[in-house]
Structures are given as structure tokens and as C-alpha cells.
Protein backbone atom coordinates (compact mmCIF):
# COMPACT_ATOMS: atom_id res chain seq x y z
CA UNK A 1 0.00 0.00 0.00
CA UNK A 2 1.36 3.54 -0.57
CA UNK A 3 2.36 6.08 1.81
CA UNK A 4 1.83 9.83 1.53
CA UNK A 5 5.53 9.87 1.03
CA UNK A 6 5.53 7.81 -2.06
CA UNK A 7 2.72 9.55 -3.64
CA UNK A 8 5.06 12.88 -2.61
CA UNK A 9 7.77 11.48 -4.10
CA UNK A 10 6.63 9.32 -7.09
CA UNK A 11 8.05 10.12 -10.98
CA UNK A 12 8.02 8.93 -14.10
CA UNK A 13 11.13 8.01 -15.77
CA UNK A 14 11.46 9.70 -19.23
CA UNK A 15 11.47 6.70 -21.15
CA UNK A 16 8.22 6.04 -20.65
CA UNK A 17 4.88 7.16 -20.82
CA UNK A 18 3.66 7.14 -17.19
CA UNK A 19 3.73 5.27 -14.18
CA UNK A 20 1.79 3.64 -11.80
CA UNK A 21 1.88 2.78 -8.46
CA UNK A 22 -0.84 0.45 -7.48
CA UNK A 23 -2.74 1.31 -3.57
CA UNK A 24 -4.81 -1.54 -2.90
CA UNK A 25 -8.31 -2.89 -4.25
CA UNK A 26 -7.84 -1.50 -7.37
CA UNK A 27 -6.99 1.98 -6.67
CA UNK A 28 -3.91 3.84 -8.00
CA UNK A 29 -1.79 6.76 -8.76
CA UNK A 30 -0.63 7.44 -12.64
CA UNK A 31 2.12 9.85 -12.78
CA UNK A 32 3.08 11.89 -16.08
CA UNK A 33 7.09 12.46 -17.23
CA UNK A 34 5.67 15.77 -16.53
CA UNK A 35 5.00 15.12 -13.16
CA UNK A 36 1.39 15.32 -12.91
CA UNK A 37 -0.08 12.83 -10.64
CA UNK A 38 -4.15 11.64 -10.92
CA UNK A 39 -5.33 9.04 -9.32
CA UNK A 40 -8.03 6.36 -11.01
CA UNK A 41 -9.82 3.23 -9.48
CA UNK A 42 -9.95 -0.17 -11.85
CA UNK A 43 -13.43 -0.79 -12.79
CA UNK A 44 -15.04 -3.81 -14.65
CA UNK A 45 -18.17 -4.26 -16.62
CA UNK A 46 -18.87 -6.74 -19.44
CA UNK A 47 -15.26 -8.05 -18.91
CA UNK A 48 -13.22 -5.06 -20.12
CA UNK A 49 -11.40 -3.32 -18.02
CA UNK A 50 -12.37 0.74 -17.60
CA UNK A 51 -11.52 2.98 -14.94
CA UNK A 52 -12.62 5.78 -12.84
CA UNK A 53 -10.88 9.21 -12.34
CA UNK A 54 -10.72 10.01 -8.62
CA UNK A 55 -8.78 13.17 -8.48
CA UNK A 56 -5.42 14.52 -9.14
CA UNK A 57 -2.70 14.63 -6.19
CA UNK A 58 -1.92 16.06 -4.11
CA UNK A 59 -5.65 18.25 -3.99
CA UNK A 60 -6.83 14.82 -3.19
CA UNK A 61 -4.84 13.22 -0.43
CA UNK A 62 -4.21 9.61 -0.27
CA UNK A 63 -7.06 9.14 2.66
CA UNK A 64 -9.22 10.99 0.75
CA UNK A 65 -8.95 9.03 -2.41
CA UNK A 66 -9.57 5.90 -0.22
CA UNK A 67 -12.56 6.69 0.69
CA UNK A 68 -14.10 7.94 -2.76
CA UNK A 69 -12.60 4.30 -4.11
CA UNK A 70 -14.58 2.73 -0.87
CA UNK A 71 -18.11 4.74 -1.98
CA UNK A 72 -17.33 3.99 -5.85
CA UNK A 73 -17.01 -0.05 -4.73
CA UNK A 74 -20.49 1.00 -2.61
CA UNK A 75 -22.31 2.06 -5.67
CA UNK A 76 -21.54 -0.81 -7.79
CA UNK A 77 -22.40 -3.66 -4.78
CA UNK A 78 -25.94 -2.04 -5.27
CA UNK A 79 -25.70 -2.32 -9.11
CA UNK A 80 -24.70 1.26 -9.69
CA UNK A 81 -21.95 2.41 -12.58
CA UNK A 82 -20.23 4.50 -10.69
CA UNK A 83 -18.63 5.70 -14.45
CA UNK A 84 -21.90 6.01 -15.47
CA UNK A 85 -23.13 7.42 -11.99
CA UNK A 86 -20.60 9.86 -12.54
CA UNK A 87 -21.08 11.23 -16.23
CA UNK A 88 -25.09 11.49 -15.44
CA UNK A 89 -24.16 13.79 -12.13
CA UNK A 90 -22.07 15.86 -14.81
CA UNK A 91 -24.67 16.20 -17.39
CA UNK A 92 -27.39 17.09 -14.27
CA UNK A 93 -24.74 20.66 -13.43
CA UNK A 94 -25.09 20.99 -16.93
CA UNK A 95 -28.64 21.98 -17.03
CA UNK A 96 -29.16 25.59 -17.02
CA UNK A 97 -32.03 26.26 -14.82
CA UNK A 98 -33.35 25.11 -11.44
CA UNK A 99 -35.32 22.13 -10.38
CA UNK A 100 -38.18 22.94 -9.58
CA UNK A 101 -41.31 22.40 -11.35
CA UNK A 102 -41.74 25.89 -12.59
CA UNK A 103 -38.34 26.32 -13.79
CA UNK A 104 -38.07 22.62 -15.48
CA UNK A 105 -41.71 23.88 -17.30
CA UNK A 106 -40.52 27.36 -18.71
CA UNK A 107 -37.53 25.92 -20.05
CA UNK A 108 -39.57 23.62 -21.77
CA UNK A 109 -41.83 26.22 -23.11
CA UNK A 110 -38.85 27.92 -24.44
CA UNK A 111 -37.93 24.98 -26.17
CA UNK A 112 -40.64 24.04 -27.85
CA UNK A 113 -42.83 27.58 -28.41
CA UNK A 114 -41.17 28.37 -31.88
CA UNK A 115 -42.94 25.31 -33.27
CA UNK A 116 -46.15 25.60 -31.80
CA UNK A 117 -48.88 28.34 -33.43
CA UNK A 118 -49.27 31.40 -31.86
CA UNK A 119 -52.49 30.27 -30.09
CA UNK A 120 -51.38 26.85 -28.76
CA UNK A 121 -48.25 28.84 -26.92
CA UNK A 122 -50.83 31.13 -25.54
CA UNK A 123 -53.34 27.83 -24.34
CA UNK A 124 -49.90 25.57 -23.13
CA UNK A 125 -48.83 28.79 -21.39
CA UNK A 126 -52.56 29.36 -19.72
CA UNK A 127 -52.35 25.50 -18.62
CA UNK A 128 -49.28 26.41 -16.90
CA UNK A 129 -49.73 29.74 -15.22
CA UNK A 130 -53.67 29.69 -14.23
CA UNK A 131 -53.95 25.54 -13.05
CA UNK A 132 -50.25 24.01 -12.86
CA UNK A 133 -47.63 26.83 -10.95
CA UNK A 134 -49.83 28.39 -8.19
CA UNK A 135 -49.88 25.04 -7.05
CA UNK A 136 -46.89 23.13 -8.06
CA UNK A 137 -44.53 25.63 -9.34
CA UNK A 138 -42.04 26.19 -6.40
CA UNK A 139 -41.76 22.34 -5.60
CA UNK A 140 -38.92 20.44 -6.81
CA UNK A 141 -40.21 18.44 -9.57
CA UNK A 142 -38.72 15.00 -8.47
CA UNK A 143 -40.29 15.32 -5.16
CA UNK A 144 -43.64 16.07 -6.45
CA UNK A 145 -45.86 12.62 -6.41
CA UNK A 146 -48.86 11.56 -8.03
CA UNK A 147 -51.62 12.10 -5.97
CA UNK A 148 -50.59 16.02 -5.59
CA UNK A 149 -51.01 16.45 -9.32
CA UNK A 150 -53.90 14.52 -9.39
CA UNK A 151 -55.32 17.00 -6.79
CA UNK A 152 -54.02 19.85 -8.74
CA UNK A 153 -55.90 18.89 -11.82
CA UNK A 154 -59.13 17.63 -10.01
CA UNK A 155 -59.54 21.92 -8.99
CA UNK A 156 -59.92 22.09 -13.11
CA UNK A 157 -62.31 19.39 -12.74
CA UNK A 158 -64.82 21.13 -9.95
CA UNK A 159 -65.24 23.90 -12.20
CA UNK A 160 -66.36 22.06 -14.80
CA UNK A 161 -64.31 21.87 -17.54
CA UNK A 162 -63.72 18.62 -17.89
CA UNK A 163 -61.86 19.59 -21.69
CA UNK A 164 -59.66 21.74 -19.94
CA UNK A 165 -58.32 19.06 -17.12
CA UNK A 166 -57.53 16.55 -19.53
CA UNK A 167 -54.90 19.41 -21.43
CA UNK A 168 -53.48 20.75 -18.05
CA UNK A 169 -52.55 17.14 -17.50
CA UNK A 170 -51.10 16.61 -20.68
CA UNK A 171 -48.89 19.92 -20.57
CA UNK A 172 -48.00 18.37 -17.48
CA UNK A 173 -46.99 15.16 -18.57
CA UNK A 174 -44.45 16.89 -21.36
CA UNK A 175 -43.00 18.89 -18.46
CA UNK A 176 -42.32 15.78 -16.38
CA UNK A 177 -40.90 14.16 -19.80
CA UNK A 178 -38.82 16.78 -20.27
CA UNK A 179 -37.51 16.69 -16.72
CA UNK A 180 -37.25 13.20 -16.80
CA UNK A 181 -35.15 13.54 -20.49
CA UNK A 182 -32.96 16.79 -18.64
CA UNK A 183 -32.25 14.38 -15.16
CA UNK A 184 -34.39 16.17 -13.14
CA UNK A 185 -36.53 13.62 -11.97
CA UNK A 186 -36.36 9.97 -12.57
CA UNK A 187 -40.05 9.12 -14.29
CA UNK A 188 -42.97 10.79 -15.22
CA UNK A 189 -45.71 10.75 -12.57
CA UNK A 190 -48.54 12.26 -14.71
CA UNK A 191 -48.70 8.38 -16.54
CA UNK A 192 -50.33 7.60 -12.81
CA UNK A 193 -53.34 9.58 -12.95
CA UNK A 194 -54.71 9.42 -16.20
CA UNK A 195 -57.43 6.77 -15.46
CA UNK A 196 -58.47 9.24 -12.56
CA UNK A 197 -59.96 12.08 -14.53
CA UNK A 198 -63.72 11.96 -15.25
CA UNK A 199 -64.30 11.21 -18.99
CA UNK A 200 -64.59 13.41 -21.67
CA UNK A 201 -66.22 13.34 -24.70
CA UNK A 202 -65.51 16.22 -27.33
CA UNK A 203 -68.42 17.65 -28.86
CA UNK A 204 -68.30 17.56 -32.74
CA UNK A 205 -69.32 21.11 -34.40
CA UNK A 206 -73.16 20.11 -35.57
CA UNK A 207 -73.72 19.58 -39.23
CA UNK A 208 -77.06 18.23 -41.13
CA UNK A 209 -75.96 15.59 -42.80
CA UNK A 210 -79.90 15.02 -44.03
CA UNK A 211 -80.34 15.83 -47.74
CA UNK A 212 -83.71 16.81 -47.74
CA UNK A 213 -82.92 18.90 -44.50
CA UNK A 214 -79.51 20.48 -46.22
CA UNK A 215 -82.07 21.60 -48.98
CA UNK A 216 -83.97 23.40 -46.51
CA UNK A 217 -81.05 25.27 -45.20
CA UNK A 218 -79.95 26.11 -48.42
CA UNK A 219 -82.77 27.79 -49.49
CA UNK A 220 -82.86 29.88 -46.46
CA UNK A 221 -79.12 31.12 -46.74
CA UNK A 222 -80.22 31.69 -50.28
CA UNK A 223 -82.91 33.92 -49.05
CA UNK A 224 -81.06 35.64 -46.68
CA UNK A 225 -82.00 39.28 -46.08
CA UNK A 226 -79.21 40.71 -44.62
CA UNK A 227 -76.12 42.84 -46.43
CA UNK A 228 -74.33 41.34 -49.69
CA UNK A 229 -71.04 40.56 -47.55
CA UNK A 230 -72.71 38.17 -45.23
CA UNK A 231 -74.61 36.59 -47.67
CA UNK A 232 -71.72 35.85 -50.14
CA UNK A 233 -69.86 34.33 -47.48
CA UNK A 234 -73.20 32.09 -46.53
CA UNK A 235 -73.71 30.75 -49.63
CA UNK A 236 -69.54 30.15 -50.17
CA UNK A 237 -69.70 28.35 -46.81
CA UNK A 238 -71.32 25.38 -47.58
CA UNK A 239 -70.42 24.99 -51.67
CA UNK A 240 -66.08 25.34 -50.53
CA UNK A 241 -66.50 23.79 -47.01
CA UNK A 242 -63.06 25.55 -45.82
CA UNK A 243 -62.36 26.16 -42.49
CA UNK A 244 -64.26 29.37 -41.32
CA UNK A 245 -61.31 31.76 -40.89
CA UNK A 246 -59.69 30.88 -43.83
CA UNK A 247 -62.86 31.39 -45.92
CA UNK A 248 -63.53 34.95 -44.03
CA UNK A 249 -60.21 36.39 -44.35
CA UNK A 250 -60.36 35.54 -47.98
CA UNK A 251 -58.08 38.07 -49.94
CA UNK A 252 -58.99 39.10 -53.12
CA UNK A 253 -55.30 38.57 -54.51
CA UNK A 254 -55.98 34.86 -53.58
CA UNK A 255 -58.32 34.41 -56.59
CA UNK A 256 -58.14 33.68 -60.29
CA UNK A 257 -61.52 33.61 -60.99
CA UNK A 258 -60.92 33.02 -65.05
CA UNK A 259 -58.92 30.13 -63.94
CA UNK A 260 -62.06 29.15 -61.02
CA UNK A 261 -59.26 28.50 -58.45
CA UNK A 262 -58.61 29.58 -54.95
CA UNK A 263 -55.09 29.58 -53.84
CA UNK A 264 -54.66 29.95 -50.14
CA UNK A 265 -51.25 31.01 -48.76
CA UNK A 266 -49.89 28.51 -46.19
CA UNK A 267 -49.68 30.85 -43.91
CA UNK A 268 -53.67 30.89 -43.51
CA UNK A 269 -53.93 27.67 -42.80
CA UNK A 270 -54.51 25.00 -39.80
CA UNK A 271 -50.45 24.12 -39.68
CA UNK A 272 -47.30 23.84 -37.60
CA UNK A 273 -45.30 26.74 -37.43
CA UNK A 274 -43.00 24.86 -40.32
CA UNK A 275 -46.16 24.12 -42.28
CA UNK A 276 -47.41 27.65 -42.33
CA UNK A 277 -43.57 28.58 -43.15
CA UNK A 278 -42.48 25.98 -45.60
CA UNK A 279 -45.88 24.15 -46.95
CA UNK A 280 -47.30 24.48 -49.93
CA UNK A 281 -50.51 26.40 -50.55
CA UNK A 282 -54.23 24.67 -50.50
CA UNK A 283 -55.77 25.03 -53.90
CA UNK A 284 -59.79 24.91 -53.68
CA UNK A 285 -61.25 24.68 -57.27
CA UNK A 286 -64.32 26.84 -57.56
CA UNK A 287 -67.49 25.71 -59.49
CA UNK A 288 -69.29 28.25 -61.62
CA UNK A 289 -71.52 28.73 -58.69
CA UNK A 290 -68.74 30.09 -56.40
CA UNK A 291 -67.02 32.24 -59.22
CA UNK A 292 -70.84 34.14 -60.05
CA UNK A 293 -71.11 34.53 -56.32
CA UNK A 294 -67.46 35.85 -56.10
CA UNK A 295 -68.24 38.12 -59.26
CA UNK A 296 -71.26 39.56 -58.06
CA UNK A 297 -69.13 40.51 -54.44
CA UNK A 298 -66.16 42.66 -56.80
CA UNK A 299 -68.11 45.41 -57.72
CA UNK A 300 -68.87 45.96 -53.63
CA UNK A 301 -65.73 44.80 -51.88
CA UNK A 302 -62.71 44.42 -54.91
CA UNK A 303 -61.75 48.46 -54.42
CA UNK A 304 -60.02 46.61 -50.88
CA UNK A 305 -57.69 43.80 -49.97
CA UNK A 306 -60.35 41.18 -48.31
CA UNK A 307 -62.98 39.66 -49.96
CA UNK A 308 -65.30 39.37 -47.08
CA UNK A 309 -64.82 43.05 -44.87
CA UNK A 310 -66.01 43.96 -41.53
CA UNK A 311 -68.01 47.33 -41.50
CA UNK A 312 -65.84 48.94 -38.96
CA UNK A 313 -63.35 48.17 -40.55
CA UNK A 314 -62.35 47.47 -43.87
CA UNK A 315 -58.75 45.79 -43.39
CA UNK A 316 -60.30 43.14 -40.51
CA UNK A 317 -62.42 40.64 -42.42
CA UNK A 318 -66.22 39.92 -40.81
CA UNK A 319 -65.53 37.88 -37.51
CA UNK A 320 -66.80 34.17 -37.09
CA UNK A 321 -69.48 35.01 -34.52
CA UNK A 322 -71.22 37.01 -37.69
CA UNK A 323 -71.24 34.24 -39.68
CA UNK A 324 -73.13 32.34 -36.58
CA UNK A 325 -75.32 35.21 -35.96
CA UNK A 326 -76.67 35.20 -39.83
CA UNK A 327 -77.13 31.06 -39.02
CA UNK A 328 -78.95 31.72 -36.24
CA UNK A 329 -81.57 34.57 -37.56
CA UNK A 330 -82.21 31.93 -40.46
CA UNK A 331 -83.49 29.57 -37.36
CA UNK A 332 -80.03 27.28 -36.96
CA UNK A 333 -78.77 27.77 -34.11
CA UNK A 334 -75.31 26.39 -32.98
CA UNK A 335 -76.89 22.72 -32.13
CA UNK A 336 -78.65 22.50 -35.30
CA UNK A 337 -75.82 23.87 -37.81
CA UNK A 338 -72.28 25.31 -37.26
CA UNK A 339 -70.24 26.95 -39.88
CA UNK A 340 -67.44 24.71 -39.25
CA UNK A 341 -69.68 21.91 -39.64
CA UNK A 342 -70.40 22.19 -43.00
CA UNK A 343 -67.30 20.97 -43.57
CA UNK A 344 -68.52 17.20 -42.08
CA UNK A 345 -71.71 18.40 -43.66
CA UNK A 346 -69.41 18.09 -47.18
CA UNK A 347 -67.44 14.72 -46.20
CA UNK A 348 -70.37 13.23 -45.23
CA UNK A 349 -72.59 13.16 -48.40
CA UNK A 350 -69.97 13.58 -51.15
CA UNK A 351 -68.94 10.06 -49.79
CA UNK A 352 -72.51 8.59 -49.04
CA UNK A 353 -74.85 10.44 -51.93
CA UNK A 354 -72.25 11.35 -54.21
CA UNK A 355 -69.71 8.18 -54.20
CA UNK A 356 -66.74 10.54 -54.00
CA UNK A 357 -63.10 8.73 -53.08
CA UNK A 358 -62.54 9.67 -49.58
CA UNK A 359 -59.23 10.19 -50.30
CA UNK A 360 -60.36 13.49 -52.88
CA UNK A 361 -62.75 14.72 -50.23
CA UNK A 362 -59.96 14.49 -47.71
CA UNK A 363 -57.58 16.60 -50.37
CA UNK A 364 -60.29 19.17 -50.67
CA UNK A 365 -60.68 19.62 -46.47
CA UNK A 366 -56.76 19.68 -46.69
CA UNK A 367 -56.10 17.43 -44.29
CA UNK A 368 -52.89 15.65 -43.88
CA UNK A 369 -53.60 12.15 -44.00
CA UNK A 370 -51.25 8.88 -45.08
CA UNK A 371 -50.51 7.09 -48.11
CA UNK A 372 -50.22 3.01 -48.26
CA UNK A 373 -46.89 3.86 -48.00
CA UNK A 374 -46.70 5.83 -44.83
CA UNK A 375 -45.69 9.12 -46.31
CA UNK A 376 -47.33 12.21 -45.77
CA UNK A 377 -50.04 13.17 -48.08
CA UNK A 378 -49.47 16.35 -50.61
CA UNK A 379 -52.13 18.52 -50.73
CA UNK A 380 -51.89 19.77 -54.18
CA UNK A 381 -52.74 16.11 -55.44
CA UNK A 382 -55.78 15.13 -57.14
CA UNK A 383 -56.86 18.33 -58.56
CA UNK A 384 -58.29 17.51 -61.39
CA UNK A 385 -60.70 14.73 -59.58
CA UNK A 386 -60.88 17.48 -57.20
CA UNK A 387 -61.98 19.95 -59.84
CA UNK A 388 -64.65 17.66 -60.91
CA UNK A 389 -65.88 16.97 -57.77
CA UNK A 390 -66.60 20.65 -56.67
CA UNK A 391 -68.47 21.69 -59.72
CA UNK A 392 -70.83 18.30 -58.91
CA UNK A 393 -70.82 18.78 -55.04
CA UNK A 394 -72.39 22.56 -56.68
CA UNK A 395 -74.79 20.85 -58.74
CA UNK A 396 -75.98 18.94 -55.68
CA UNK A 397 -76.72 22.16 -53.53
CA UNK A 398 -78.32 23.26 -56.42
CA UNK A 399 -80.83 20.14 -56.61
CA UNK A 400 -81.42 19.67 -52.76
CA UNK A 401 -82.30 23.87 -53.13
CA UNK A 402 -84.79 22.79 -55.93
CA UNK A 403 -86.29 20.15 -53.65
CA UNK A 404 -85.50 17.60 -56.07
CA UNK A 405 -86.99 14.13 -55.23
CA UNK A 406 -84.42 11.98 -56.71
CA UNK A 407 -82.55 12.47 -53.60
CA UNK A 408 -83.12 10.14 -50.70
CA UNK A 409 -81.97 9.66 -47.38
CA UNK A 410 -80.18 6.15 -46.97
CA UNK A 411 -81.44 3.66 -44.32
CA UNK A 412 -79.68 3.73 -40.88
């Protein structure tokens, strides 16, 4: 075993690389021909031999380095690298921020906010601020169990939204992910208490789905009394089925109406912050109807930039609530018929009455759906069928309007 006067005066000859003199169980002290001393401990694992850096000498005496080696040997009679033990307590001082729950979430947030939308940052950050930090937020987040989140999101519970305690929970589950994935606590409680909440069930945006009953609402909207703005966007509603805010903030620069095509930016649309960046735009071919409707609108709105203009203001397009206060004067109110709905309004019977592929209707709604291959679905496909299938989706309005009797409801 060495003495403090060995490890004192201990040197490596200059023919050789280093030298070592060996302690005891393992442990021992490699000196440099420069003279620098550091002291390792033999480890094992697999059957290769590794080894642990305990220090260089003499800022770590000889009894100190004994008893590091004596915890190291500790760590791995209970299973425990201490090699690995010791590069995870290095990455752990590596992490910027504090521990606790409110610190591991914000740093989180920051991570992840410039690929969320503008108004999922604002609901994540709600989730956080209103239910999750008075609460939780000055705790340490490893120390924080499952039953005091599950108490945390049972006070979003009492108040009755239900919708709401199921998202807290989930923005709390990626903040324990990430502070399990940053070493700041060693599993993700929020996986606990998910069979705890009381169920939810979403409620779908109503839509007729009836053709006789579409014909009746037709009509109406076709009747409509109120100003030429409101209407045009009524009638547009259910013939394009888009997504209410990208129909009302319609630009007028976004049509070629000799060409009967739409061209929405990506911007305007229901994306990730890369989608509305990088995607393509969503082309919506417009049937003779739409373009007459659209032609008849120039001459009152075309001197301005939006197709579809508020009256207090001309650059702010007409807001969603008066597109559900028109519904409602015509007698369909928001259980009966929403404007978002007639987009399942659309998928509904071009599949059923019109034997449209679902794959075209599901172009049209631009949604992002999956090949047989797995890979992501373009948009811009199928225009042609598309093309087609507006002009006799059109057509159909047109018939239910008429009150046509070749069209009948299917059998349940």
C-alpha cells in the first residue's frame, strides 16, 4: 500500500509514458514524465477493463482518495456504474435552470414555443400559469408525487371543464418528460393519474348531414335578407366547405376567378409553425356557382384587400361570430348547424350520396392524412378529380335547393 511519502515522491522516468503505483483494491496513482499525478480506481463491466478518475494529487490526499474508491465499490455492490453514476451527475450541473417544477416547465416552453402556433403557446402557457404553478410551481419536480397532481388537476375538474383538465394534465406530462429527459426527476408521474380524470367526450361542431334537411337550409341562406357581404360568405360556406377563418379572411389577390381556383397562402392555414412557413398552398377549385357569387361581391368589396370586410373596418375581415349570428336569424342555431360543420356536412354526403373517393374529399378539407406507403399526403394532389368533384358537389346544392326528389336519405 502507498504512503503519503511515495505519492510525494513518485516520478516517471522519461522513457516512458507514465507510471503507476498500485494502492490496494484497485486503486492507484498514474504519474506523467511531466509530473502530474491523478489518481483512477480499476473498474469492470462486461469483462473489459475501464476505470474511474478520482482526483489529481496532491488536492486529493491519499485518505481521501480511499474513501471515494470505498463509496465507488459502494455504488456498484448495489448495481450502480459509478462511471456512469458519474457522467449522469455531470450532465445534471449541466442543465441551465433550477429544479423545480416551474423552472423545469418554462424551459420547456422555451424549447418548444417556436414550433407551436401562436395560439397553442398562448393555451400551453394558460395550462401552466392559471392551473399548474400556483400550485406546483415552487416544488422540486422530483419530489412532487402523483396524488398532488392529481389534486391539482381535479380543482380544473370542480369547475367544470372537464376539456380543460384533460390538457393541463397533458402539458403536465411533457414537463415531467422533459424533466425526466434533462435528469431532473427519474419518471414521469402524470402516466399515474390518467385513469383518474372523469371522462370526456368532445363535442363535434353540428352539421345536417340530411339531404332533404340540407335543402332546406340552403334555401334559407339563399334567401337571406341581410347585407351582400354576409350573404356571399353564406352561400360560399357550404359549396367550398373551408375552415371558417380561412374562408372569411379571404383576400382578393388569392383568386383567379378566369382560372375558377382559390389559392390559399400557407400561412392561412390549420399548420405547424414549419407548415405555415415551408408548406405548400391549399388550392380549392371553384365551381361556376362560387365564381358568379365571387363576381357579383367585386363590384362591392374588390376596391379593398379582403374579400369578405367587416363594416368597422375594412382591413379586418367579418368575424366568425357574424357568420353564426346570420345562421342563427335563419333559425339554426349552434346545435342545429355550425359553420365549421359544414365541412362534415361536405365529407359526409360527397362520400354517401355522391360516391366521391374519400381520399379526394380528404384533399379538398386539406387534411394531412397517409398514403399506403406511410408518407405524408401532398395537398396539391388530385386536382383535377378534385376539380370535378366541386363543380358536382355545386350541382348537388343546387338540386337539394330545388327540392328535387331523386334524392333520398339512406337507411340507418
Amino acid at each position: 500500500m502507498l504512503t503519503d511519502a511515495d505519492c510525494k515522491n513518485a516520478s516517471c522516468p522519461p522513457d516512458k509514458q507514465r507510471a503507476r503505483l498500485t494502492d490496494s483494491n484497485g486503486l492507484y496513482l498514474e504519474v506523467s514524465p511531466a509530473g502530474s499525478k491523478r489518481w483512477f480506481w480499476k473498474t469492470y463491466s462486461d469483462g473489459k477493463e475501464g476505470r474511474l478518475a478520482l482526483g489529481s494529487y496532491p488536492e486529493v490526499t491519499l485518505k481521501a482518495v480511499r474513501k471515494a474508491r470505498d463509496a465507488a465499490k459502494a455504488q456498484k455492490s448495489e448495481g450502480i456504474d459509478p462511471v456512469l453514476a458519474r457522467k449522469v451527475a455531470k450532465l445534471k450541473k449541466l442543465t441551465p435552470a433550477g429544479n423545480t417544477f416551474q423552472a423545469t416547465a418554462l424551459e420547456w416552453f422555451d424549447l418548444k414555443r417556436e414550433s407551436w402556433s401562436g395560439h397553442y403557446a398562448i393555451r400551453e402557457k394558460r395550462n401552466l400559469e392559471k392551473d399548474l404553478f400556483p400550485f406546483l410551481g415552487s416544488r422540486d419536480i422530483a419530489t412532487i408525487e402523483a396524488i398532488e397532481l392529481l389534486a391539482v388537476v381535479r380543482r380544473v375538474e370542480e369547475r367544470g371543464a372537464l376539456d380543460v383538465a384533460h390538457r393541463v394534465l397533458t402539458t403536465a406530462g411533457q414537463v415531467w418528460r422533459y424533466g425526466v429527459a434533462t435528469g431532473r426527476t427519474p419518471r414521469d408521474v402524470s402516466a399515474d393519474i390518467r385513469g383518474a380524470l372523469k371522462p370526456h367526450h368532445g363535442k363535434h361542431f353540428a352539421a345536417i348531414t340530411d339531404p332533404a334537411k340540407l335543402g332546406a337550409l340552403v334555401r334559407v341562406i339563399r334567401g337571406y335578407q341581410g347585407g351582400p357581404i354576409v350573404r356571399a360568405a353564406l352561400q360560399l360556406a357550404p359549396m367550398l366547405f373551408q375552415r371558417p377563418g380561412e374562408l372569411r379572411a379571404a383576400a382578393w389577390a388569392e383568386f383567379d376567378l378566369d382560372a375558377a381556383l382559390w389559392t390559399i397562402p400557407a400561412a392561412r392555414m390549420k399548420r405547424s409553425v414549419d407548415g405555415k412557413r415551408n408548406g405548400d398552398p391549399h388550392l380549392v377549385p371553384l365551381p361556376r356557382q362560387a365564381v358568379n357569387i365571387l363576381r357579383e361581391l367585386h363590384p362591392i368589396t374588390g376596391n379593398g384587400a379582403l374579400c369578405f370586410r367587416g363594416e368597422r373596418s375594412h382591413a379586418r375581415p367579418i368575424s366568425d361570430n357574424t357568420l353564426r349570428a346570420a345562421l342563427l336569424t335563419l333559425g339554426y342555431g349552434p346545435d342545429a348547424q355550425s359553420v365549421h360543420g359544414f365541412r362534415a356536412t361536405a365529407r359526409t354526403l360527397l362520400a354517401e350520396e355522391l360516391n366521391i373517393d374519400p381520399l379526394v374529399i380528404e384533399a379538398q378539407l386539406a387534411h394531412a392524412v397517409k398514403d399506403a406507403n406511410g408518407r405524408a399526403y401532398n395537398r396539391t394532389q388530385y386536382l383535377k378529380q378534385r376539380t370535378t368533384m366541386m363543380q358536382a358537389w355545386a350541382d348537388y346544392l343546387d338540386k337539394l335547393a330545388q327540392g328535387a326528389d331523386v334524392i333520398q336519405m339512406k337507411a340507418a
